[in-house]
Protein backbone atom coordinates (compact mmCIF):
# COMPACT_ATOMS: atom_id res chain seq x y z
CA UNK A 1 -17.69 -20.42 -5.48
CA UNK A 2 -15.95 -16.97 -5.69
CA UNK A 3 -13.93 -16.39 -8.08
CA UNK A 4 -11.27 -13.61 -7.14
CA UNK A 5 -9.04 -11.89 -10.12
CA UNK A 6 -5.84 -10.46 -9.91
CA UNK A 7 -3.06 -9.29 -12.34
CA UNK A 8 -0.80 -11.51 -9.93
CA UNK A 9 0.31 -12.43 -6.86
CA UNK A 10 0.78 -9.58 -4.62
CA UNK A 11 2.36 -9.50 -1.33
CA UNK A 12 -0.63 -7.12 0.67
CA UNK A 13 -3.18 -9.21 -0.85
CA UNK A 14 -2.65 -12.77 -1.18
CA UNK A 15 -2.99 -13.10 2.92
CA UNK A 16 -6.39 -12.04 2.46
CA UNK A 17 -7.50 -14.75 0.14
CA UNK A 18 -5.73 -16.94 2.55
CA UNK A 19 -7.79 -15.96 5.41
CA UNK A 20 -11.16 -15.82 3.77
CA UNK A 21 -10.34 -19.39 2.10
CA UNK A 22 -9.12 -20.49 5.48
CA UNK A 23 -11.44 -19.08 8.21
CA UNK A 24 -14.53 -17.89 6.73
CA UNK A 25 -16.08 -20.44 4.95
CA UNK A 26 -16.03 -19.30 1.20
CA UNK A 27 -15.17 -21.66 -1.55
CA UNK A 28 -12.77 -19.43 -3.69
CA UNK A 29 -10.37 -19.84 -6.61
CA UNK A 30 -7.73 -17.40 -7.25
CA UNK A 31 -7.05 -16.96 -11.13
CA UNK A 32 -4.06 -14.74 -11.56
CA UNK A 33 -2.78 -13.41 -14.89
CA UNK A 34 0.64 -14.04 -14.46
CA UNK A 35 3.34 -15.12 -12.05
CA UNK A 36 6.22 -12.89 -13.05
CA UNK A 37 6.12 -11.30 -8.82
CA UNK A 38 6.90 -15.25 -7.90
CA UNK A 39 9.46 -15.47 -10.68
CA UNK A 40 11.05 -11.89 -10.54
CA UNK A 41 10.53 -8.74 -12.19
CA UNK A 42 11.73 -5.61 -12.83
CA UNK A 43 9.41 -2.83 -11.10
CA UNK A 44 10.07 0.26 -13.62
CA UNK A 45 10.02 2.46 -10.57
CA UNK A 46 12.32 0.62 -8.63
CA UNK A 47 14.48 -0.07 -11.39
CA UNK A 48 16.08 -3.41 -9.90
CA UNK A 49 14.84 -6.75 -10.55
CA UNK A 50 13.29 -8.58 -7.74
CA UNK A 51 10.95 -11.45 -6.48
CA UNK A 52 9.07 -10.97 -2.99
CA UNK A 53 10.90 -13.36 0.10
CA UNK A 54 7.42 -14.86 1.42
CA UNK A 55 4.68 -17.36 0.28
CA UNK A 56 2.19 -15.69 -1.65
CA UNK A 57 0.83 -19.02 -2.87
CA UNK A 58 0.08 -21.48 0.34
CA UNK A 59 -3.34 -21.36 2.19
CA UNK A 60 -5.73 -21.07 -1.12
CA UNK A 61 -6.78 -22.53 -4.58
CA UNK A 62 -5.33 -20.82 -7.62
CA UNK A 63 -4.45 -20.59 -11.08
CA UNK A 64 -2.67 -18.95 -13.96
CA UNK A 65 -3.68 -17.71 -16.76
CA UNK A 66 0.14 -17.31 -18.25
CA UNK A 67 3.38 -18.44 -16.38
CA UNK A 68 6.73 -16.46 -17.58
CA UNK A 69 8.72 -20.08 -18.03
CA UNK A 70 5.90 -20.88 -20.39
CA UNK A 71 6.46 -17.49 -22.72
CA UNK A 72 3.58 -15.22 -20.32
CA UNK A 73 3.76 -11.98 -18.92
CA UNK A 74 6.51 -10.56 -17.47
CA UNK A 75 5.53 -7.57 -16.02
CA UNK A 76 2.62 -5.24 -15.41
CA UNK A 77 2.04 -3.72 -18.82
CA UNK A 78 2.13 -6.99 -20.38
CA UNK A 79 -0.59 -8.50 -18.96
CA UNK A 80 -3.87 -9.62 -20.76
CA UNK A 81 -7.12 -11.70 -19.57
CA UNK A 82 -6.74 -14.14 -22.42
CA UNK A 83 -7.86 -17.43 -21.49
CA UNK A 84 -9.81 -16.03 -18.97
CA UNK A 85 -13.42 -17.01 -20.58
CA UNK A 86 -12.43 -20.81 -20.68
CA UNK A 87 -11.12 -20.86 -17.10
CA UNK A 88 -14.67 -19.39 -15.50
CA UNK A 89 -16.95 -21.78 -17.77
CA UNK A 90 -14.59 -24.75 -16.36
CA UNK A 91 -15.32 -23.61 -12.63
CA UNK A 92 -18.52 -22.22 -12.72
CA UNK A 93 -18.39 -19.31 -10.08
CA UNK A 94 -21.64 -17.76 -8.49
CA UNK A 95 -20.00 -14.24 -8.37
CA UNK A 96 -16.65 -12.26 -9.35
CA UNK A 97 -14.03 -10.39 -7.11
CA UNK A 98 -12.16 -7.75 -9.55
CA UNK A 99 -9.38 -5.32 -8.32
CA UNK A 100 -9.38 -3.09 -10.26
CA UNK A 101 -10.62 -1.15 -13.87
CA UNK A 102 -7.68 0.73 -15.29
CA UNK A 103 -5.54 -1.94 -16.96
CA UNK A 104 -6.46 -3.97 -20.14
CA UNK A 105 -6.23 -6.62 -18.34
CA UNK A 106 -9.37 -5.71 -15.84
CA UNK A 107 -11.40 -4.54 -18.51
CA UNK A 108 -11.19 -7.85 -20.03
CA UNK A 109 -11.90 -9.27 -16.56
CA UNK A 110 -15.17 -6.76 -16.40
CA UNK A 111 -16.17 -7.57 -20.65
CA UNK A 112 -16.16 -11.30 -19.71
CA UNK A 113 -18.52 -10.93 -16.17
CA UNK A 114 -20.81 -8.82 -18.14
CA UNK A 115 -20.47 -11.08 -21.03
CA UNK A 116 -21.93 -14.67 -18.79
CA UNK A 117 -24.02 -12.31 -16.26
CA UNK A 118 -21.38 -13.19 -13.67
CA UNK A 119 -22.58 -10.79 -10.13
CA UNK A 120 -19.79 -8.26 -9.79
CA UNK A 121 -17.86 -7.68 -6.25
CA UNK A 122 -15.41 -4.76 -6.90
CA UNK A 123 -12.13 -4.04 -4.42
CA UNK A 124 -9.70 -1.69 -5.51
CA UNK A 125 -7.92 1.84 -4.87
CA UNK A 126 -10.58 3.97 -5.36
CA UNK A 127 -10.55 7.46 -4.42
CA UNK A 128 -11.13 11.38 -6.07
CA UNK A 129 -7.65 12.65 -4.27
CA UNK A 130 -4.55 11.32 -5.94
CA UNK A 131 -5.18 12.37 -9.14
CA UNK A 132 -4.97 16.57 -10.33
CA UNK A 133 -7.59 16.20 -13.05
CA UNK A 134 -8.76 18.88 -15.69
CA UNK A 135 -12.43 19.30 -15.50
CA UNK A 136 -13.56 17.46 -19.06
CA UNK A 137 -11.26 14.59 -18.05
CA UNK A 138 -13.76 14.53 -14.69
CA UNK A 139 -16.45 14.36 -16.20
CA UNK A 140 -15.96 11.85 -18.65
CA UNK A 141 -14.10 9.80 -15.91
CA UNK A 142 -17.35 10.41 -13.60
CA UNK A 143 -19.99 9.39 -16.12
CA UNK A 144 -17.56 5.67 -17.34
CA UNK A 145 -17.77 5.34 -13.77
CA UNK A 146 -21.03 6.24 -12.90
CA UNK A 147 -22.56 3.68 -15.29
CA UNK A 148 -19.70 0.80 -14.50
CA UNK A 149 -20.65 1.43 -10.53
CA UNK A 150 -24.08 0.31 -11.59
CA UNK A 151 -23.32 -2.63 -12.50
CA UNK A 152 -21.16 -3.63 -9.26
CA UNK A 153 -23.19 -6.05 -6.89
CA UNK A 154 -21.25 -4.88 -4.10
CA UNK A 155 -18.21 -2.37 -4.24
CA UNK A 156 -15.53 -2.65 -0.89
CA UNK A 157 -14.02 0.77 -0.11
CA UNK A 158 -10.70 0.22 1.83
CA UNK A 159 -11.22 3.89 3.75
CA UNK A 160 -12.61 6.90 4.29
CA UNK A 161 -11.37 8.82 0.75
CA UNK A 162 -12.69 4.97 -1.19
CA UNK A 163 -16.33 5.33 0.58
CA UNK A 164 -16.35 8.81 -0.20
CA UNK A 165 -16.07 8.52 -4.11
CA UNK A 166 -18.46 5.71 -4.47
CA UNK A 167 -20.57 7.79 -2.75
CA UNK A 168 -20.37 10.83 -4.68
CA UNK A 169 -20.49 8.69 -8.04
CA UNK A 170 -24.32 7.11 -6.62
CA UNK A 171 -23.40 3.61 -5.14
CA UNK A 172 -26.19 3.16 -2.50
CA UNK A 173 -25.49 2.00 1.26
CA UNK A 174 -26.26 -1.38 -0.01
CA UNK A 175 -23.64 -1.87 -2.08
CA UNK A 176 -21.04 -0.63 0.13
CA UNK A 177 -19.23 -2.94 2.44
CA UNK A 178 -15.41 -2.08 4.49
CA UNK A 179 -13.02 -4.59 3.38
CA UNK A 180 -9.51 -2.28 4.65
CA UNK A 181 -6.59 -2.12 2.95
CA UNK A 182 -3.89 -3.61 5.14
CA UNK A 183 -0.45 -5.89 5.80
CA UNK A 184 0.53 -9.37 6.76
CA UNK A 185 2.43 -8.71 10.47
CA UNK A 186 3.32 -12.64 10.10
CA UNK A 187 6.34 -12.34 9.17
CA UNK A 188 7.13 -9.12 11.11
CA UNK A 189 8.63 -8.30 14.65
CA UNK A 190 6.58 -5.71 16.07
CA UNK A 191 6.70 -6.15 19.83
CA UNK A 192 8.17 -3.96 22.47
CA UNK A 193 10.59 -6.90 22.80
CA UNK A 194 11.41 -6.95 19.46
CA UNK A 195 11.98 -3.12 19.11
CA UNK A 196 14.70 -3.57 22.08
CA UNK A 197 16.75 -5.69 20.10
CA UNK A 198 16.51 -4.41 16.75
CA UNK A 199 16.95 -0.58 17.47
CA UNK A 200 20.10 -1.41 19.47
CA UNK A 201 21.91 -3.67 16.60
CA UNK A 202 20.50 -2.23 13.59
CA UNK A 203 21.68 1.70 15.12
CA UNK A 204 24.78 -0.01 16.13
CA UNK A 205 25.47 -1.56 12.67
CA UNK A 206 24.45 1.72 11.01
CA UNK A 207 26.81 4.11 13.29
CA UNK A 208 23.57 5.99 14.97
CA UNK A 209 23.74 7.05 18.85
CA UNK A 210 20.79 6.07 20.69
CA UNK A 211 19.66 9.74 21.07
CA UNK A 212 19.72 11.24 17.19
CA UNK A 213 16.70 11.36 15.65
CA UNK A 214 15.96 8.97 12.69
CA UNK A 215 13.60 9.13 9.68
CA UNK A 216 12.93 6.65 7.61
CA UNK A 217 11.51 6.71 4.01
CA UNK A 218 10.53 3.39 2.25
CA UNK A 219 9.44 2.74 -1.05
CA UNK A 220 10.48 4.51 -4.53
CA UNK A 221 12.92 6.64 -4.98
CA UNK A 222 10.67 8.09 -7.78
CA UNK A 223 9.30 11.91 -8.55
CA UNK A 224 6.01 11.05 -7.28
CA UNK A 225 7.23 9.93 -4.12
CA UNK A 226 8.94 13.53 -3.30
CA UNK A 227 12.06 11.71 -1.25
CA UNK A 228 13.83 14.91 -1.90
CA UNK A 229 11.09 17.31 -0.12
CA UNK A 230 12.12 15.55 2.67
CA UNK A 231 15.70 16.63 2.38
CA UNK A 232 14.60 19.95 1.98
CA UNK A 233 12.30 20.11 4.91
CA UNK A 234 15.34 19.06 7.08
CA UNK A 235 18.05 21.63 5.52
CA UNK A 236 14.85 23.91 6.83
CA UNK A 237 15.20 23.03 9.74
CA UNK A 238 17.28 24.79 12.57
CA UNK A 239 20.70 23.70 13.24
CA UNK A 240 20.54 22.05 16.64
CA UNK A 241 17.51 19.99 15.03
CA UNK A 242 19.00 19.33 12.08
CA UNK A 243 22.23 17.86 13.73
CA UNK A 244 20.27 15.09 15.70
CA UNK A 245 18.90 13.88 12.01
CA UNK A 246 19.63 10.76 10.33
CA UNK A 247 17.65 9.69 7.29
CA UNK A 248 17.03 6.37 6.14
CA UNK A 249 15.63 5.45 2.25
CA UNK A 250 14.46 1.85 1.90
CA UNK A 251 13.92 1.40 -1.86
CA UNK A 252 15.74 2.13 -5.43
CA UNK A 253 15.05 4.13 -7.83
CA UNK A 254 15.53 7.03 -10.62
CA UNK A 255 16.53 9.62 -7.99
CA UNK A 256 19.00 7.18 -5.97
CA UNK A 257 22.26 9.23 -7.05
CA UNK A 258 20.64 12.23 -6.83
CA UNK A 259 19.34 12.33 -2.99
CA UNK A 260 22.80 11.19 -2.22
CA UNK A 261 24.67 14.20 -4.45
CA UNK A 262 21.74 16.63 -2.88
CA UNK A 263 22.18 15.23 0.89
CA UNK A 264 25.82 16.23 0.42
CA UNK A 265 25.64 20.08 -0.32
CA UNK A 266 25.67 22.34 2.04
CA UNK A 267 24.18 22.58 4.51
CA UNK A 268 24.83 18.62 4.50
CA UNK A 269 22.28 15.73 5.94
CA UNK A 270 23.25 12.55 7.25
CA UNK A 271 21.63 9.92 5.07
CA UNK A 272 21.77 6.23 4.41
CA UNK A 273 20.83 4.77 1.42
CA UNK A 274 20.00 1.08 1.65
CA UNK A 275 18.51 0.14 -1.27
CA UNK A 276 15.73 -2.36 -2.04
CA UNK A 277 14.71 -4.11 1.18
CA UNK A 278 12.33 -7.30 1.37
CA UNK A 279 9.30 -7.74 3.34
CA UNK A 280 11.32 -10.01 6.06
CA UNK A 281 13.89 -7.52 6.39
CA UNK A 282 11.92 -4.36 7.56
CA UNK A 283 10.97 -4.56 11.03
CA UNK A 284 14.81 -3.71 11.54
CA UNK A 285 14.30 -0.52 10.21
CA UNK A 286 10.97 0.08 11.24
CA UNK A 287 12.49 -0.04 15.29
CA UNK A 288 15.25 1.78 14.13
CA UNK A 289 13.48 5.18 13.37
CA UNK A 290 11.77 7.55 15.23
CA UNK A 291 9.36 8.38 12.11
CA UNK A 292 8.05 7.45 8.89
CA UNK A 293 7.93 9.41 6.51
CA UNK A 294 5.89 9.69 3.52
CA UNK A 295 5.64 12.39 1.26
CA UNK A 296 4.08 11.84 -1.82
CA UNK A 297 2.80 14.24 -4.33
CA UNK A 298 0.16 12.41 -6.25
CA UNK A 299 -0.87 8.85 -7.20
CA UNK A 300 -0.61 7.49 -3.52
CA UNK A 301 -4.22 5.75 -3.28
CA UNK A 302 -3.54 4.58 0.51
CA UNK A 303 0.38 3.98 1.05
CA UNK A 304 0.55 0.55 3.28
CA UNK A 305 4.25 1.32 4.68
CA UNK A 306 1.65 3.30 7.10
CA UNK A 307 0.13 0.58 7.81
CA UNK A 308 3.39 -1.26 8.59
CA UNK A 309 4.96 1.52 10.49
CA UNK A 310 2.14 1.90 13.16
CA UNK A 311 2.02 -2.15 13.56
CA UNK A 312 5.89 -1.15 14.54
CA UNK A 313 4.35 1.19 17.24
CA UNK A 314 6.20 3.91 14.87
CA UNK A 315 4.18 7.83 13.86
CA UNK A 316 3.87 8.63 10.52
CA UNK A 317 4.05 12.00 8.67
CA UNK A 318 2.36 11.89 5.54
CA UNK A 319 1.67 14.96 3.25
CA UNK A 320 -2.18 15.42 2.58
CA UNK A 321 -2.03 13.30 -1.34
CA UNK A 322 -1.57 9.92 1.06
CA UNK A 323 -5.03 8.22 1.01
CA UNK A 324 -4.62 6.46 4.40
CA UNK A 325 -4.62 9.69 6.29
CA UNK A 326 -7.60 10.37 7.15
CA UNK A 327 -8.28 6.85 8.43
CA UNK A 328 -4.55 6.64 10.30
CA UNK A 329 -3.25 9.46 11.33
CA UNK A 330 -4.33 11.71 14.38
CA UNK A 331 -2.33 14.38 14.73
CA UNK A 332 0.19 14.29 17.82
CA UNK A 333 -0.87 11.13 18.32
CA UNK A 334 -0.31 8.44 15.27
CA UNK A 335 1.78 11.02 13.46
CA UNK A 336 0.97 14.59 11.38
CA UNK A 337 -0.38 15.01 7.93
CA UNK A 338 1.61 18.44 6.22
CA UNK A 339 1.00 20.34 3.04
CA UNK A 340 1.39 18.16 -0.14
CA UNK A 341 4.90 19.73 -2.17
CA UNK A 342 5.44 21.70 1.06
CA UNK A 343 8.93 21.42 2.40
CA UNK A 344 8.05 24.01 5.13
CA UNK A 345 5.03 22.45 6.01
CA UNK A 346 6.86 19.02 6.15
CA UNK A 347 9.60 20.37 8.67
CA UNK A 348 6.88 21.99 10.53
CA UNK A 349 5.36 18.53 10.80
CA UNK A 350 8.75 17.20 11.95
CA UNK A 351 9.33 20.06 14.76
CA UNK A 352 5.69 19.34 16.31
CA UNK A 353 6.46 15.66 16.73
CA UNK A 354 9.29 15.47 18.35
CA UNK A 355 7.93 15.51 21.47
CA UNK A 356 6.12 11.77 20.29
CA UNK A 357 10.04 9.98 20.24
CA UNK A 358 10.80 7.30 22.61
CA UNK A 359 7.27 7.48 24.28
CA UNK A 360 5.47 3.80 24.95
CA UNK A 361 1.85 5.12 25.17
CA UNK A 362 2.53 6.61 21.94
CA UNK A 363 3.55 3.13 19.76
CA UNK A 364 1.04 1.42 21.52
CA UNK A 365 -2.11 4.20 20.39
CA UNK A 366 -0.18 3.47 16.97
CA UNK A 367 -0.45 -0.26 16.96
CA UNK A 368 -4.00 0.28 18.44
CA UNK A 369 -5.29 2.81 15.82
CA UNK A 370 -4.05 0.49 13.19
CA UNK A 371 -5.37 -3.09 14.40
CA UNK A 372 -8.99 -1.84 12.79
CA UNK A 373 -7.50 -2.49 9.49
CA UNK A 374 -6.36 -6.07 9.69
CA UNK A 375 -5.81 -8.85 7.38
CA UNK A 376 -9.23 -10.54 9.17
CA UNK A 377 -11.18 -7.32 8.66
CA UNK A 378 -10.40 -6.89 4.66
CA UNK A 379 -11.37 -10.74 4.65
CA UNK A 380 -14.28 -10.47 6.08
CA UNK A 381 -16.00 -7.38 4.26
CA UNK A 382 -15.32 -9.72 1.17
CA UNK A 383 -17.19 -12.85 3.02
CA UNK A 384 -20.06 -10.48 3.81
CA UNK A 385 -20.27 -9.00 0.03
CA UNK A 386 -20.13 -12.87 -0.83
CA UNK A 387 -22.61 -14.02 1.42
CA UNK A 388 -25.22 -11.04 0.35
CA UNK A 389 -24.52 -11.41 -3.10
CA UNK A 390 -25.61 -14.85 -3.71
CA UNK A 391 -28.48 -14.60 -1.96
């Protein structure tokens, strides 16, 4: 058996414990340390309380190591692996799936496999880019890691910027294994079909003509995030441009009042702020835009509303600090990558892809480039890691 453990249920990651359970043969148990994302929670970034719309339970075998109605973990920063020891000499597992090393509550995970001799697999956002560092925090960082690598039977990198740093830190070809980062597309409408219907209603509902241009942000409305560079880029941009432009930001957030106050000044952008959206509610917004757009500064490991965007047949433009760009975007193609902080750079990016809008060969090289990095892939580069581990 594998045992796979997670803070708690998460909505880009329980489908692939599903799958693997379901279609590739491997006895697993889930062991979560909470369920305060079934429940609801308050995401400090956010700042609205919220519980995900979709199963993130059905399909596979798991447990808790705290439930909120029973006085556990609310949130994040409250989690810990206590109980943890008891659980894994109940079941017994021939080898350990960890996601990550950062939180208490994964360094109790990796203390108790090192502990009973458990094998290691090791699947997480690993990467050298989203993080400025000074150069004694690197090398202290490098040498914890060095040695904790070591002891990793197998370690998954989810893209090109993950295989690159557990290359640099000495894993061997042996260990590594692709299990992608990716999205459930179950319970979205991504078809040509789909994008017929939804652009026309949801621009209808929203008061946009047919031919402006729309860009769509989704997630945070947080610093890191940079929503606001990308209401700079387009007061950049020239007037006849700039007209055409209507933005849409999916998500909450400490900049929500903000964006709207800045959108207004002169000269003024036409914005929509919709708030908090759930996972079933996207694909409406996804048809809806011309572009995603995704400017982070820092601290963006990968950044699946990529992911979700091209299975909408919809370009990206991500600055450079987005993990998945390398592995996602081709320029003029898939979308453009600009310079991180850049707000000239950014409406650069936005002036050289306007020639991709409204184009069908263009959403379907999106949906294709994308399709690598599939809920089937992820589950089997954890099957193989499995398989080669016990034996």
């Amino acid at each position: 058996m594998l045992a796979i453990i997670d803070t708690h249920p998460i909505q880009y990651r329980t489908p692939v414990y599903r799958t693997l359970s379901k279609h590739f043969d491997i006895p697993i148990t889930v062991i979560y340390g909470s369920d305060f994302s079934i429940v609801g929670y308050k995401d400090p970034e956010f700042g609205v309380r919220f519980a995900w719309d979709i199963d993130l339970l059905s399909g596979y075998p798991s447990q808790f190591l705290s439930q909120v109605k029973m006085g556990g973990a609310e949130s994040f920063e409250t989690l810990s692996s206590q109980g943890l020891a008891a659980v894994l000499e109940k079941i017994q597992p021939k080898a350990l799936l960890t996601t990550g090393y950062n939180h208490r509550f994964y360094r109790g995970v990796l203390y108790e496999a090192w502990k009973a001799k458990y094998p290691i697999i090791f699947r997480g956002e690993t990467t050298d880019h989203a993080q400025k560092r000074s150069l004694l925090k690197t090398g202290v960082r490098d040498s914890i890691l060095y040695w904790t690598y070591r002891q990793f039977a197998k370690a998954l990198y989810i893209g090109q910027h993950s295989k690159a740093h557990f290359q640099r830190l000495g894993c061997s070809e042996e260990q590594l294994i692709f299990s992608p980062y990716c999205v459930n597309t179950s319970f979205f409408k991504c078809s040509e079909s789909d994008r017929t219907q939804l652009r026309y209603v949801t621009r209808q509902s929203l008061g946009i003509a047919d031919k402006q241009i729309v860009l769509l942000f989704s997630g945070k409305l947080s610093s890191r995030k940079r929503p606001d560079l990308l209401l700079l880029a387009v007061k950049q941009l020239p007037l006849e441009v700039r007209n055409q432009i209507v933005i849409l930001f999916l998500g909450d957030g400490e900049l929500k009042s903000s964006l709207e106050n800045f959108a207004q000044t002169s000269p003024a952008v036409k914005v929509h702020l919709l708030g908090f959206q759930n996972q079933t509610q996207l694909s409406r917004y996804y048809h809806t835009a011309d572009f995603l757009i995704l400017p982070s500064d820092y601290s963006e490991t990968w950044g699946l509303v990529v992911n979700e965007a091209l299975h909408h047949g919809l370009p990206a433009i991500v600055s450079q600090a987005v993990g998945c760009a390398p592995d996602l975007i081709n320029s003029g193609v898939t979308g453009e990558i600009f310079e991180t902080g850049s707000y000239d750079s950014l409406a650069q990016a936005i002036e050289r892809s306007l020639s991709l809008i409204g184009r069908l060969e263009i959403r379907q090289k999106c949906r294709q480039k994308v399709s690598a990095y599939s809920v089937e892939k992820a589950a089997e580069g954890i099957a193989i890691a499995y398989r080669e581990t016990i034996a």
